[in-house]
Structure formats: structure tokens, C-alpha cells
N, C-alpha and C. Protein backbone atom coordinates (compact mmCIF):
# COMPACT_ATOMS: atom_id res chain seq x y z
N UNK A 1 4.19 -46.51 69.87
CA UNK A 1 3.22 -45.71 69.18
C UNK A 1 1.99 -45.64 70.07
N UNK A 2 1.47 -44.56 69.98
CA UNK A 2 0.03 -44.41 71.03
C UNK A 2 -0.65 -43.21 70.05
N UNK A 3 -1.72 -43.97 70.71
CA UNK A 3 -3.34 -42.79 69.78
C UNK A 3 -3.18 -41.41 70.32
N UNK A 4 -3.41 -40.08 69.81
CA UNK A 4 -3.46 -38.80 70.14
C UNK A 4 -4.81 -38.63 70.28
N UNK A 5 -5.79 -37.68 71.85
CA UNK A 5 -6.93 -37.29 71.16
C UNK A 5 -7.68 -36.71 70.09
N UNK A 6 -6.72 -35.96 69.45
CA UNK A 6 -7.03 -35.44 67.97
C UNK A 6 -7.27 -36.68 66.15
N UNK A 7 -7.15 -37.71 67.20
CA UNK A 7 -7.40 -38.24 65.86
C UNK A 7 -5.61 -39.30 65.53
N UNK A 8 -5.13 -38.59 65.53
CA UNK A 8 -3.27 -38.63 65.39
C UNK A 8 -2.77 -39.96 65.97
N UNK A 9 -1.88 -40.57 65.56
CA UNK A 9 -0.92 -41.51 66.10
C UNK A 9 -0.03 -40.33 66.50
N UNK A 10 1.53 -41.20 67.38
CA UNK A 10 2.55 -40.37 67.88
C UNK A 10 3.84 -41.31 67.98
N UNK A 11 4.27 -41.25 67.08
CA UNK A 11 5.35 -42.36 67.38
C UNK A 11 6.71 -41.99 67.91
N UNK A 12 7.51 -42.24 68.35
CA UNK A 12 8.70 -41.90 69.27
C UNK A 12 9.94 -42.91 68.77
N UNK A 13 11.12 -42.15 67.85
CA UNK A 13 12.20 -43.08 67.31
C UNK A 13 13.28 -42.02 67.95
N UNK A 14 14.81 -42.41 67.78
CA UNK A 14 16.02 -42.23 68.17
C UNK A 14 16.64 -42.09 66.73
N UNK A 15 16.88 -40.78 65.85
CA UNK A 15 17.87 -40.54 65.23
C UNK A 15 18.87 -40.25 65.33
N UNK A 16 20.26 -40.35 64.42
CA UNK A 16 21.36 -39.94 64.58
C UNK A 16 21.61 -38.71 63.36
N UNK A 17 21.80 -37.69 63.47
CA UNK A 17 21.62 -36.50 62.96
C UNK A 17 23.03 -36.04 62.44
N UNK A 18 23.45 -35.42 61.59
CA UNK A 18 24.48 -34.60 61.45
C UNK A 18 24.48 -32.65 61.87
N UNK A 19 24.77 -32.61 62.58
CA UNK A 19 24.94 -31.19 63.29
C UNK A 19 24.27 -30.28 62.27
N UNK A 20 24.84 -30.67 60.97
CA UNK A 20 24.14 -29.67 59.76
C UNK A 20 22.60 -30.00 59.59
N UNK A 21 22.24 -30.92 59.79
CA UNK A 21 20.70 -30.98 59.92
C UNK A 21 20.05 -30.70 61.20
N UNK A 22 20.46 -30.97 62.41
CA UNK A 22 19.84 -30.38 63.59
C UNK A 22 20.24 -28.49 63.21
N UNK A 23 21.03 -28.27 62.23
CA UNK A 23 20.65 -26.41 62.17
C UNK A 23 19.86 -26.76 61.56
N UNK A 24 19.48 -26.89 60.28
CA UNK A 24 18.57 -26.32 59.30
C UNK A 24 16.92 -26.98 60.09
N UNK A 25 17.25 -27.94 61.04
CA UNK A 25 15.48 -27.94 61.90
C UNK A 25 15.26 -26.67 62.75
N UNK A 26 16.76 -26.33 63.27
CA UNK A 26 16.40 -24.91 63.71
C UNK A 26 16.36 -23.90 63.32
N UNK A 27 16.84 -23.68 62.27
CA UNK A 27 16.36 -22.33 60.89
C UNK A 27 14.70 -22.76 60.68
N UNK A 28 14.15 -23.71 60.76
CA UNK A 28 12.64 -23.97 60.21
C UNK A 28 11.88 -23.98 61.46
N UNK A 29 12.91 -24.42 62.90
CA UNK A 29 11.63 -24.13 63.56
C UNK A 29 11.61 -22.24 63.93
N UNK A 30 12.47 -21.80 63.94
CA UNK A 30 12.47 -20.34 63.81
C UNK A 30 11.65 -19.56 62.82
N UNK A 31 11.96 -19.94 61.86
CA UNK A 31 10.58 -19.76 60.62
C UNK A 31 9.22 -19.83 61.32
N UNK A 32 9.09 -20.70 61.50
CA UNK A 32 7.46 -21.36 62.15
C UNK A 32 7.15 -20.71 63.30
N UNK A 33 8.25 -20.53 64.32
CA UNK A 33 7.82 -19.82 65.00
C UNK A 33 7.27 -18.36 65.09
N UNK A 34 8.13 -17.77 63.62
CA UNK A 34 7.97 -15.96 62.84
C UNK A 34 6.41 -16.35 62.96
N UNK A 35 6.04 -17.51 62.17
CA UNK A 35 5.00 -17.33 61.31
C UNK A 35 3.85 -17.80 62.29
N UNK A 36 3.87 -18.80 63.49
CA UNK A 36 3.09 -19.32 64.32
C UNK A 36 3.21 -17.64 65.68
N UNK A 37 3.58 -17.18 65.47
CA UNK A 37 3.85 -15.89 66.42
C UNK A 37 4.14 -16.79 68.17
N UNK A 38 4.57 -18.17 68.29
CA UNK A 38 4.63 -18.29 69.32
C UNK A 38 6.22 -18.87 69.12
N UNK A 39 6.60 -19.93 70.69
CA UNK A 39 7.88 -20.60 70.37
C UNK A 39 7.43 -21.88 69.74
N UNK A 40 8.73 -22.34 68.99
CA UNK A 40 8.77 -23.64 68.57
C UNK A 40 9.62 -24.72 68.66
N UNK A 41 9.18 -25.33 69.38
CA UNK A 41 10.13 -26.77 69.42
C UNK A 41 10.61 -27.05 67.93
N UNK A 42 11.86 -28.13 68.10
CA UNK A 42 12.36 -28.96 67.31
C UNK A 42 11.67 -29.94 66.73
N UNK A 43 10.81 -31.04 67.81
CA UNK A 43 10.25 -31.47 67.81
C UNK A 43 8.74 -31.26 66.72
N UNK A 44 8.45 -29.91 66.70
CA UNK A 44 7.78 -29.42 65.94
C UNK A 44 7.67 -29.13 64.44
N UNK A 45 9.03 -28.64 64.41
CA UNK A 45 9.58 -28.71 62.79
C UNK A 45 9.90 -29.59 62.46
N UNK A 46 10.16 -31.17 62.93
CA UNK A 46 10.41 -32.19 62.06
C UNK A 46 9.25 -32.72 61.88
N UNK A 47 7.92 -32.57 62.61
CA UNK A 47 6.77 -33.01 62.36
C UNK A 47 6.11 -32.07 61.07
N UNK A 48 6.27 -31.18 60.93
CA UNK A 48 5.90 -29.60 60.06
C UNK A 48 6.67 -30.29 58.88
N UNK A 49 8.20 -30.42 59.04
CA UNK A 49 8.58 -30.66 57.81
C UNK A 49 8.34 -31.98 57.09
N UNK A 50 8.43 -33.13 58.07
CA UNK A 50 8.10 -34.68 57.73
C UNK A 50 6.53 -34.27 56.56
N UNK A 51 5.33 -33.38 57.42
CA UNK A 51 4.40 -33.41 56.46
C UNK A 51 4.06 -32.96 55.22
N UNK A 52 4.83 -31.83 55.56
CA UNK A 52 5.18 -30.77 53.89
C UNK A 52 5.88 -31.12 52.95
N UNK A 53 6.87 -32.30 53.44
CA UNK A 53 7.53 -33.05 52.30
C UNK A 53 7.49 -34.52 52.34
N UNK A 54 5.70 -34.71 52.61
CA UNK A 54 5.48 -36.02 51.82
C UNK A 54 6.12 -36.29 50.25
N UNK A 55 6.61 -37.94 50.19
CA UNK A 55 6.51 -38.30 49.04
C UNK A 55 5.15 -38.48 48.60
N UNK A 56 4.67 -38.58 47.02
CA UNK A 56 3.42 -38.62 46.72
C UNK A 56 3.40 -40.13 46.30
N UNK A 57 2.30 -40.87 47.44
CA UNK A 57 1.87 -42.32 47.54
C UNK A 57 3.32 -43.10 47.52
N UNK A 58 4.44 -42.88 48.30
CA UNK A 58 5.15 -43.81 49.04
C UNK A 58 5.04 -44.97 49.26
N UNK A 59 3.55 -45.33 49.89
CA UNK A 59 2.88 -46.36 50.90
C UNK A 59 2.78 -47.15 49.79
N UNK A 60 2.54 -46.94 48.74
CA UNK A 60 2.13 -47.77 47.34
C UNK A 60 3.05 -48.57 46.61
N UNK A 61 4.31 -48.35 46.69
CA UNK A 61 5.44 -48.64 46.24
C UNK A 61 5.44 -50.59 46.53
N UNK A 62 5.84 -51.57 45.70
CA UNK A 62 5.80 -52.84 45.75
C UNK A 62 6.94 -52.88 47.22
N UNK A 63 6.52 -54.04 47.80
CA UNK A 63 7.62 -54.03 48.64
C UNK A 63 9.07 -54.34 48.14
N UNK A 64 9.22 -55.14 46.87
CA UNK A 64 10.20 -55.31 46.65
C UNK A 64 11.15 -53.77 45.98
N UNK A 65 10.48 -52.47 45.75
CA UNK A 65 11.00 -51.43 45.30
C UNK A 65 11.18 -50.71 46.70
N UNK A 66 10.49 -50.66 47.83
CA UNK A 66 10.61 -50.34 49.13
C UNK A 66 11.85 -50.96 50.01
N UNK A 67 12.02 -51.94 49.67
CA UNK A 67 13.53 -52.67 50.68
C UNK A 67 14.36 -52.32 50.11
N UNK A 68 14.42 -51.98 48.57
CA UNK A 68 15.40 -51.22 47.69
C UNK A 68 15.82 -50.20 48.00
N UNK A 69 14.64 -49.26 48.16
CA UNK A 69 15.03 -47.73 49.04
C UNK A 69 15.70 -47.83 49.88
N UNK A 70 15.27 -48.76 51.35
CA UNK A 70 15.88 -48.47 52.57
C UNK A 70 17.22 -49.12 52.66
N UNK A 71 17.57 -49.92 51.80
CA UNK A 71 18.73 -51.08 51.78
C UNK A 71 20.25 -49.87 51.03
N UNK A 72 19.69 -49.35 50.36
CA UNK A 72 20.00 -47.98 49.70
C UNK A 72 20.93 -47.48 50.71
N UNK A 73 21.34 -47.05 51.61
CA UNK A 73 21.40 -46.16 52.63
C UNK A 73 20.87 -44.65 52.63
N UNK A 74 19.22 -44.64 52.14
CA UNK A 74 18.91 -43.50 51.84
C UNK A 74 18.38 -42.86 53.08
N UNK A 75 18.77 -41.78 53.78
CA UNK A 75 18.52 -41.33 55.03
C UNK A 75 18.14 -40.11 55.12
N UNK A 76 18.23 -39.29 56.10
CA UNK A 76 17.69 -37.86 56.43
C UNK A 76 18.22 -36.90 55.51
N UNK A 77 19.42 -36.96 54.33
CA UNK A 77 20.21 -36.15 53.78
C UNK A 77 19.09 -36.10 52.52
N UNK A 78 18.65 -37.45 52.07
CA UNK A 78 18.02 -37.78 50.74
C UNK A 78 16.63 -36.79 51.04
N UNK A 79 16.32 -36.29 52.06
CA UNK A 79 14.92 -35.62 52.47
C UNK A 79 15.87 -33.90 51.92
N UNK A 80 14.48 -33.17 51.33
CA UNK A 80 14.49 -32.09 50.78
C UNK A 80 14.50 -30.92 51.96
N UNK A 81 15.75 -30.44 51.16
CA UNK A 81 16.38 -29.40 52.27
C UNK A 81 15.24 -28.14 52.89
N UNK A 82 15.62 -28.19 54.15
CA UNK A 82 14.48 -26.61 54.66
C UNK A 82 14.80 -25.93 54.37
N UNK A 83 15.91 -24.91 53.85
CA UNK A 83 15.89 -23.63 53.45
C UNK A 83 16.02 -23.42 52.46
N UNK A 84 15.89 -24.88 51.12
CA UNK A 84 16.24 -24.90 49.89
C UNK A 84 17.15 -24.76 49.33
N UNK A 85 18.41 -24.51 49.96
CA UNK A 85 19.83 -24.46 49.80
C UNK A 85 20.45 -26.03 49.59
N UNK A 86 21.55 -26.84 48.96
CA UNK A 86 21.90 -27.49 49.02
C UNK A 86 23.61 -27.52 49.93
């Protein structure tokens, strides 16, 4: 993790993806790009989407309801779809 001049952290992880979710980051970064009138990384739309689909106060959760989640095998699928399609 390292500080951004804007204020920002930047952290750098290694997912394992299912082909059907690396499309639908590229259906959204295509979107973004319509709408940003420039190109868009991948990289971009998972940051775009990570923020637009905050949970509301996550961070708050007891830890013992938090190890529950992740112990769960709740992963990138449990995150709300980009094109709203299931």
C-alpha cells in the first residue's frame, strides 16, 4: 500500500476472476469510457465500481460478524452485478 498525491491510498492485490466477471468489468469500463469521453482501463472500473457499490458502514460490523462474512466463501460473485443482469 502507498500514499497517492491526491490524498488516496493505492493498494495492489492478485485476484482470481471468472472470465464472466473480467466481461462485465469490460462492459463497465466501456460504459465509463462512453461517459468519461476518453479510454478506460480495467483497472479503472474496478476502482469506479468497488466505490459505487460500497456496503453502507461495513467497517462497523463486530469482528466476530466480519470473520463470518469472509469465512463464508463470500467473493467477487456476492458483489452487485455491473450491468444489473444476474
Amino acid at each position: 500500500m502507498h500514499a497517492l498525491p491526491d490524498g488516496e491510498a493505492e493498494l495492489s492485490l492478485v485476484i482470481r476472476l471468472p472470465w464472466e466477471d473480467v466481461a462485465r468489468l469490460g462492459q463497465e469500463a466501456g460504459r465509463l469510457a462512453s461517459q468519461m469521453q476518453r479510454p478506460v482501463t480495467l483497472d479503472e472500473a474496478v476502482s469506479h465500481r468497488l466505490r459505487s457499490a460500497r456496503p453502507a458502514a461495513s467497517h462497523a460490523k463486530p469482528a466476530a460478524e466480519q470473520s463470518a462474512s469472509v469465512s463464508s466463501g463470500a467473493g467477487v460473485t456476492s458483489l452487485p452485478r455491473i450491468s444489473g443482469t444476474a
